[in-house]
C-alpha atoms as a PDB file:
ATOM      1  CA  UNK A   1       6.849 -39.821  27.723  1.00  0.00           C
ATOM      2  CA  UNK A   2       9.028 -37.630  29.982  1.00  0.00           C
ATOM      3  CA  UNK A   3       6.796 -35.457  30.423  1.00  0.00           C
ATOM      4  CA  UNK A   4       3.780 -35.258  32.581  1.00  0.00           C
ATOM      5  CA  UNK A   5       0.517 -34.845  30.607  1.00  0.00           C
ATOM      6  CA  UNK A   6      -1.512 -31.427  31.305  1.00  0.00           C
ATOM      7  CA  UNK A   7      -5.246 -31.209  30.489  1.00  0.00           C
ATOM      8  CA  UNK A   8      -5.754 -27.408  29.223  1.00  0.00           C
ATOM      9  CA  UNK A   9      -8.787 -26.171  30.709  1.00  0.00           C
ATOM     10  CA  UNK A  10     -10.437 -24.836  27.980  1.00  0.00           C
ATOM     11  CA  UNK A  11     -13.039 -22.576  27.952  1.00  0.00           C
ATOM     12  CA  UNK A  12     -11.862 -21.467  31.038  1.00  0.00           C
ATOM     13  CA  UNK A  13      -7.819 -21.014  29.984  1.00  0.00           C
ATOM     14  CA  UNK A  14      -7.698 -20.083  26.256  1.00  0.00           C
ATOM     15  CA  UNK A  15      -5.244 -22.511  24.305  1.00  0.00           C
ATOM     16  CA  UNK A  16      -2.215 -20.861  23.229  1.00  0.00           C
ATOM     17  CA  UNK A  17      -2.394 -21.173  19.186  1.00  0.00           C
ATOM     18  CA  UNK A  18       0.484 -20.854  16.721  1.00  0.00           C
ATOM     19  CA  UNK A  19       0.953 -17.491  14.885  1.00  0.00           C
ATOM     20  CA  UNK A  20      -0.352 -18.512  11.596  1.00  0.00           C
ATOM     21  CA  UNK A  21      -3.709 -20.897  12.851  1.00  0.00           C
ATOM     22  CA  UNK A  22      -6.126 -20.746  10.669  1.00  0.00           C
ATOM     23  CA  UNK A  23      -9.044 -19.859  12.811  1.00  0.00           C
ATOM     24  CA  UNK A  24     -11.808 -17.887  10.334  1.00  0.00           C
ATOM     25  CA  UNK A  25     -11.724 -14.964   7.720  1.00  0.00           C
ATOM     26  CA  UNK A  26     -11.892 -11.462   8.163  1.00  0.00           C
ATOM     27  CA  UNK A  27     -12.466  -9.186   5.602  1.00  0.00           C
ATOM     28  CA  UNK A  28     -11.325  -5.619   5.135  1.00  0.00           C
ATOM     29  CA  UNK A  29     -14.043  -4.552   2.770  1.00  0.00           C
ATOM     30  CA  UNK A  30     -11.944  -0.883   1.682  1.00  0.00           C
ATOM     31  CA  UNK A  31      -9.423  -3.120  -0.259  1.00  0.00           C
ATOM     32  CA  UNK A  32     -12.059  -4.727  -1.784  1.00  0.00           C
ATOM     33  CA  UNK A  33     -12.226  -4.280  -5.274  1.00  0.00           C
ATOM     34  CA  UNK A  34     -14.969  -6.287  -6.348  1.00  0.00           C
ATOM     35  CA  UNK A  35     -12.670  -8.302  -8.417  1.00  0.00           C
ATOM     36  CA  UNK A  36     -14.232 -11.853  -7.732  1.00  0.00           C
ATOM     37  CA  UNK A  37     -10.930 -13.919  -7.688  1.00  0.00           C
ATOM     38  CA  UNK A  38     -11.733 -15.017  -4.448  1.00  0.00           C
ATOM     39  CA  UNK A  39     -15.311 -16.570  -5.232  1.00  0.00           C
ATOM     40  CA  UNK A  40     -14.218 -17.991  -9.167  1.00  0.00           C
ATOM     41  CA  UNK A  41     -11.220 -19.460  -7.330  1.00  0.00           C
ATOM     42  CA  UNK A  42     -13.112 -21.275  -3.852  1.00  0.00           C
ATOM     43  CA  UNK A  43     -13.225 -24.317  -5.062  1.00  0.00           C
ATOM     44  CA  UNK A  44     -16.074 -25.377  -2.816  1.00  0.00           C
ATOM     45  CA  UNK A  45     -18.074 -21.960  -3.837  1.00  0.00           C
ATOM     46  CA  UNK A  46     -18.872 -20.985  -0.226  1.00  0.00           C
ATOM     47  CA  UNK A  47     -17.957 -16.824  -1.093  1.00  0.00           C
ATOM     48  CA  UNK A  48     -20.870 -14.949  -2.458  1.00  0.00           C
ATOM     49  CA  UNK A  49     -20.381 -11.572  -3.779  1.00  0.00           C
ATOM     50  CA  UNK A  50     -22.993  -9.130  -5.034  1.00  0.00           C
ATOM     51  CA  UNK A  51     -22.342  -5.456  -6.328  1.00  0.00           C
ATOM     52  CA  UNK A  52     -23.562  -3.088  -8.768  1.00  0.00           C
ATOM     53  CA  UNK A  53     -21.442  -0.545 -10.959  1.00  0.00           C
ATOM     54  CA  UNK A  54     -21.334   3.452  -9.895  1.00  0.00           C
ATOM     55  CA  UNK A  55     -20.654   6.518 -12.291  1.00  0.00           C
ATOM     56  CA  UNK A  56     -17.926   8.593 -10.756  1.00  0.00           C
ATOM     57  CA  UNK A  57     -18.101  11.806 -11.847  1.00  0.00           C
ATOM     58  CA  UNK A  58     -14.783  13.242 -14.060  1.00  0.00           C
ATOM     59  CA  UNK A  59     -11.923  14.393 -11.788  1.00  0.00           C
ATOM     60  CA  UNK A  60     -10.766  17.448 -13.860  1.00  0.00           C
ATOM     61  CA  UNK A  61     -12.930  19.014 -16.129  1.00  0.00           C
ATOM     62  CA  UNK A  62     -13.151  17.843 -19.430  1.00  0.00           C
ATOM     63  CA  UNK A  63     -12.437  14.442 -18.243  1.00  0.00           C
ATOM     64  CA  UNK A  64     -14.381  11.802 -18.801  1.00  0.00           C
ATOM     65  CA  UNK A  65     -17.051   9.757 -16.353  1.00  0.00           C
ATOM     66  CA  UNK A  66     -15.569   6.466 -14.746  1.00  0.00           C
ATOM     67  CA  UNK A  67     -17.404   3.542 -13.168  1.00  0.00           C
ATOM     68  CA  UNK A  68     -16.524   1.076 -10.542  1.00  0.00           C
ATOM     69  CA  UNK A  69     -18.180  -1.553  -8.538  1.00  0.00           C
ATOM     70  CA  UNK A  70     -19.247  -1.091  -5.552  1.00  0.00           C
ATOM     71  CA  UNK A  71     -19.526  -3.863  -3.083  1.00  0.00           C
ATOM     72  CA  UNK A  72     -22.998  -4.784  -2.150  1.00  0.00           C
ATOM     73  CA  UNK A  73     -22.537  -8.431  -0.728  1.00  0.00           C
ATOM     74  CA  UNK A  74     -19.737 -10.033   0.585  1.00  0.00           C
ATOM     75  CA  UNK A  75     -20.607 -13.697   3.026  1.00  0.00           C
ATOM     76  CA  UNK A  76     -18.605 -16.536   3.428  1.00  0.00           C
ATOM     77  CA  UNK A  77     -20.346 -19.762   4.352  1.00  0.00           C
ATOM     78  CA  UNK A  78     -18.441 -21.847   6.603  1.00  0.00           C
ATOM     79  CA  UNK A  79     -20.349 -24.925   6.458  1.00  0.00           C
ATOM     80  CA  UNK A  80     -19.118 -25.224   3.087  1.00  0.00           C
ATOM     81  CA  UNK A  81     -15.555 -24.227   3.709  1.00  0.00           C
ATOM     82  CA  UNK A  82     -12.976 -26.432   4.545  1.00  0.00           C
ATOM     83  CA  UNK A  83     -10.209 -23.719   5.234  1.00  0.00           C
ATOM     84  CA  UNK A  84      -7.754 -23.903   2.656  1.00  0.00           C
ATOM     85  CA  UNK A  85      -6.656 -20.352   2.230  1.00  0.00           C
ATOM     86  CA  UNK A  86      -7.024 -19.793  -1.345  1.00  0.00           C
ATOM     87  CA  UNK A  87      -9.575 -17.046  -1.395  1.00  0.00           C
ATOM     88  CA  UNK A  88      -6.488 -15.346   0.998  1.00  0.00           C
ATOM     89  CA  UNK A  89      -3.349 -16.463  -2.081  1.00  0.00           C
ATOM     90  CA  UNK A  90      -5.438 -14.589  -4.903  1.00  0.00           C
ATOM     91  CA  UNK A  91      -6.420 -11.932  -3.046  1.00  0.00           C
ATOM     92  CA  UNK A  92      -4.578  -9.291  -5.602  1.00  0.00           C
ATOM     93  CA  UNK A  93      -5.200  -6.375  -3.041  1.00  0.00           C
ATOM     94  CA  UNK A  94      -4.849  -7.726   0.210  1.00  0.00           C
ATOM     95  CA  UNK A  95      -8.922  -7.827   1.631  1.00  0.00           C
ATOM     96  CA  UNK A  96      -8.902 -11.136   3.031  1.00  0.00           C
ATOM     97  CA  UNK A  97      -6.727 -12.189   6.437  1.00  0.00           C
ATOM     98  CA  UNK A  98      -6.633 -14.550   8.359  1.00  0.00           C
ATOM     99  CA  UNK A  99      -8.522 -14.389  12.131  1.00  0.00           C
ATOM    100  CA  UNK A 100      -7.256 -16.891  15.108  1.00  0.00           C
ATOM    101  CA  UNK A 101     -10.813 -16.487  15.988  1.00  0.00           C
ATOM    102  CA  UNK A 102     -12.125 -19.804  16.183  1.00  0.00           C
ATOM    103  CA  UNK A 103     -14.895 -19.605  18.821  1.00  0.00           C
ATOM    104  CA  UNK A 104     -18.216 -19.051  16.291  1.00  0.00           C
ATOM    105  CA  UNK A 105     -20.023 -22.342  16.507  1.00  0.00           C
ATOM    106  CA  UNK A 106     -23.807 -22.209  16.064  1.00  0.00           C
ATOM    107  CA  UNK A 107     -26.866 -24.217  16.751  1.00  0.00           C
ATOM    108  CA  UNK A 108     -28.274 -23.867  13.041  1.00  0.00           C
ATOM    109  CA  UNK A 109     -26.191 -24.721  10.090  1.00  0.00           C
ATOM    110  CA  UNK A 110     -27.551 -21.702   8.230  1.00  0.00           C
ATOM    111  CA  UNK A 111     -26.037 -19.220  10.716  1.00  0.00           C
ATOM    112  CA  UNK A 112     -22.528 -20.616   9.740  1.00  0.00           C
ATOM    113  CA  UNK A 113     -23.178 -17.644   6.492  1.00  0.00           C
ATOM    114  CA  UNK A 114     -21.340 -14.726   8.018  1.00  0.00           C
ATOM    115  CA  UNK A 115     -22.376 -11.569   6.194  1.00  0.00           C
ATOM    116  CA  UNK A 116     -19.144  -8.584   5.398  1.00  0.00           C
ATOM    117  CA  UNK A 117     -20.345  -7.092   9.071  1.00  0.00           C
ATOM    118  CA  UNK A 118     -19.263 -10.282  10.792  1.00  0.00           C
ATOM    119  CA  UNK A 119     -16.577 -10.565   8.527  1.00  0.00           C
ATOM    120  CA  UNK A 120     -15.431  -6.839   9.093  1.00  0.00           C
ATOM    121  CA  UNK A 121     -15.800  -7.135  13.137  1.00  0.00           C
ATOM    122  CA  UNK A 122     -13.393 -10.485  12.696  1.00  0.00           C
ATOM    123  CA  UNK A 123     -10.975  -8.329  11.019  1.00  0.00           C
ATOM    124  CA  UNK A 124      -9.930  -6.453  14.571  1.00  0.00           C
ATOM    125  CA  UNK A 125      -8.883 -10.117  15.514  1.00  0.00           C
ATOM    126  CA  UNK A 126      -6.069 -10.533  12.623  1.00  0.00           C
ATOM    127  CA  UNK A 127      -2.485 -10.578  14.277  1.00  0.00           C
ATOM    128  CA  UNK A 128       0.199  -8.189  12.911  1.00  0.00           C
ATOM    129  CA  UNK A 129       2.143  -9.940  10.434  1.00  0.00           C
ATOM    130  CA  UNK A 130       5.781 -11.099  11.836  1.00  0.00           C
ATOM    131  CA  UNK A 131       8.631  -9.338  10.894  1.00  0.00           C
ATOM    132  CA  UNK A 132      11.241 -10.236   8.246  1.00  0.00           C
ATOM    133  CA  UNK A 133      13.761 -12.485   8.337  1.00  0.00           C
ATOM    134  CA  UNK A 134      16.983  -9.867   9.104  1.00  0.00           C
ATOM    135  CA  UNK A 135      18.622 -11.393   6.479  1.00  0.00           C
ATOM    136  CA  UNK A 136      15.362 -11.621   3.619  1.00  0.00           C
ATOM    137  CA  UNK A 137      15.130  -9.446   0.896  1.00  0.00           C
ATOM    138  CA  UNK A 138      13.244  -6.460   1.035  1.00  0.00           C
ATOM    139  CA  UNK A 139       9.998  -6.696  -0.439  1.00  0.00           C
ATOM    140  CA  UNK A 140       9.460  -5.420  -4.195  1.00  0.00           C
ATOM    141  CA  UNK A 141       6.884  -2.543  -3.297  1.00  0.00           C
ATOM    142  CA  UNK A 142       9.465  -1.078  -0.526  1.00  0.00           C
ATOM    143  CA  UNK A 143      12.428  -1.742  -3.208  1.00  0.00           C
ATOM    144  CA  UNK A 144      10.046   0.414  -6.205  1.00  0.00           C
ATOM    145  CA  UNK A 145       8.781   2.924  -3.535  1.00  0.00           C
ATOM    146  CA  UNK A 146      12.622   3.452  -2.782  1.00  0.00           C
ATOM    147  CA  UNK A 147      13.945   4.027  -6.429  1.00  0.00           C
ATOM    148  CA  UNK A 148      10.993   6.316  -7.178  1.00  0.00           C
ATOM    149  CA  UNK A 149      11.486   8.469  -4.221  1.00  0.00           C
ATOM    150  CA  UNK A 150      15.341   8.346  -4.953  1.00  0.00           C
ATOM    151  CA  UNK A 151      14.685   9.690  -8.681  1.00  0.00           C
ATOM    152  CA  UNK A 152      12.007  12.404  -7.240  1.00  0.00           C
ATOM    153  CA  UNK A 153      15.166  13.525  -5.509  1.00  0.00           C
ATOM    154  CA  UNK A 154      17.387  13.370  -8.149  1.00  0.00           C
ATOM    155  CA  UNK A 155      15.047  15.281 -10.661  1.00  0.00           C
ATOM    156  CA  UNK A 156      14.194  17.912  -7.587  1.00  0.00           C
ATOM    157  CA  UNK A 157      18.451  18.198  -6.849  1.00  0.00           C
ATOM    158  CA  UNK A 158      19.056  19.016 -11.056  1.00  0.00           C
ATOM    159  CA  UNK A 159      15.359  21.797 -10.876  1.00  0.00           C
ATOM    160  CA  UNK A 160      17.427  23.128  -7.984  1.00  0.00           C
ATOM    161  CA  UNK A 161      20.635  23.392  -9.040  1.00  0.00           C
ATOM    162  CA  UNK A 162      19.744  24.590 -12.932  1.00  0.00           C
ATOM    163  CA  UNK A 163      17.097  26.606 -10.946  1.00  0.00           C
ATOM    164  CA  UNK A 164      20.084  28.390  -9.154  1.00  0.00           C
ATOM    165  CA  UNK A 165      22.523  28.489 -12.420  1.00  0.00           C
ATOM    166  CA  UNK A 166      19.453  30.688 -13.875  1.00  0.00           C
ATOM    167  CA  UNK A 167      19.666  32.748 -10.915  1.00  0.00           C
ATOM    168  CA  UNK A 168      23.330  33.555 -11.704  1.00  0.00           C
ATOM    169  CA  UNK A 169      23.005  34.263 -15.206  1.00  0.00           C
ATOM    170  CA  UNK A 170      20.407  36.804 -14.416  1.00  0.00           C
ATOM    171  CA  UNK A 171      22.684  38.131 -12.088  1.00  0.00           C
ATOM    172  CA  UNK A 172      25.259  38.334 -14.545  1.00  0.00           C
ATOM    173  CA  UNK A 173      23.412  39.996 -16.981  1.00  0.00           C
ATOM    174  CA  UNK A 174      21.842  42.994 -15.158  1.00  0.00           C
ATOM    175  CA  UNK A 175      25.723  44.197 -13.964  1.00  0.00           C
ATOM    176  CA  UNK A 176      26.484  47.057 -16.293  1.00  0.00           C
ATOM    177  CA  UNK A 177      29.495  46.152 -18.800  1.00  0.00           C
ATOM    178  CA  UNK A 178      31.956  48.602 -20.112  1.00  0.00           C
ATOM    179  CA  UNK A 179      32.452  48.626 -23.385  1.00  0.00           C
ATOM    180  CA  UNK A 180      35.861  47.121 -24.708  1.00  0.00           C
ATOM    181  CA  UNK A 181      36.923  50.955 -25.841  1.00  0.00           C
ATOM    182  CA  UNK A 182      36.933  52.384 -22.080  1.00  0.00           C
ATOM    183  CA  UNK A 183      39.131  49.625 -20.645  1.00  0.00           C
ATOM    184  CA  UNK A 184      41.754  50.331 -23.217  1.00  0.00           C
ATOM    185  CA  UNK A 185      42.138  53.809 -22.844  1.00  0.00           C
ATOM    186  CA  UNK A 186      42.316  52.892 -18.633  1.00  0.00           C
ATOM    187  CA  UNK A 187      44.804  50.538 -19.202  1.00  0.00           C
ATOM    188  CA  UNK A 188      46.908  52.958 -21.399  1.00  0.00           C
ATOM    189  CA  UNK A 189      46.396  55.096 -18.781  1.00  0.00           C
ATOM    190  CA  UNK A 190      47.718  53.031 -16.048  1.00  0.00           C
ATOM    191  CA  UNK A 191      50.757  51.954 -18.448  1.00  0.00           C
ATOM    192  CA  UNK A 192      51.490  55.881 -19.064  1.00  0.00           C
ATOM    193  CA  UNK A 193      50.904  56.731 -15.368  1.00  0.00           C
ATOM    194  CA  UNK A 194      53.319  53.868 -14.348  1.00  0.00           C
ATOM    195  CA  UNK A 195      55.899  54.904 -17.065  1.00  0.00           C
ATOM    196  CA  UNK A 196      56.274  58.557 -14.909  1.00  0.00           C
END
């Protein structure tokens, strides 16, 4: 009431939105994994996903042939969807973001069915994420990615350092040893020499 009352001028001045709006969905189709999470868990069934399965051939030989989907499909019909992010929650591999984007009305209904291209091209809208809390727990992937590259290091450390004993004991052995008999006749030697 303090306040005097501004009329944004919209389309003309874009409204200023919050960080996490919920504008549409983009879709980054190499995380994509074919898993259908995201359609079994919509629960007003607006994702449809088609693929087919792919022999990949053995990576070493005497392997064995693998298969794996392969995306064929991926829409998202907005009529249907009423925005409620949980396509975005079970996502196990991170292929579906958030977009500000809000600006995709149509004249027809049917157009609302935004194929993966549209979904892809929305993708380029998604904001960086915001950055941590200062004081918030690293996140379990950095914390795992940390202890494996600190027991790489170890492990690399103890190849070095038995790698350099070895190199030392080979030394070792190559210098020519006199045998036990010589060094006692030097040192009676010595003695007798010292003696006169």
């Amino acid at each position: 009431m303090t306040k005097r009352t501004v009329t944004e001028q919209y389309p003309d001045a874009q409204p200023e939105l919050p960080p996490r709006s919920r504008g549409v969905i983009g879709l980054f189709e190499e995380n994509c994994t074919v898993c259908m999470l995201c359609a079994r868990e919509c629960p007003d069934w607006c994702i449809y996903i088609d693929s087919h399965k792919e022999t990949v051939p053995a990576a070493a030989p005497g392997g064995r042939e693998r298969s794996r989907n392969v995306l064929d499909r991926f829409a998202i019909d907005f009529s249907l969807c009423m925005y409620c992010g949980i396509c975005i929650e079970v996502c196990p591999f991170d292929a579906l973001f958030w977009s500000p984007e809000f600006e995709y009305a149509e004249t027809d209904i049917r157009d609302l069915t935004h194929e993966r291209d549209k979904l892809r091209e929305w993708m380029w809208t998604v904001p960086a994420p915001p950055a941590l809390d200062p004081g918030a727990e690293d996140p379990k992937e950095l914390v795992a990615a940390r202890k494996a590259a600190d027991k790489l290091a170890v492990q690399q450390e103890a190849a070095r350092t038995a790698e350099t004993h070895a190199d030392e004991q080979a030394r070792a052995a190559e210098q020519p040893t006199r045998p036990m008999g010589d060094s006692r006749q030097q040192a009676e030697q010595s003695e007798e020499e010292g003696r006169e």
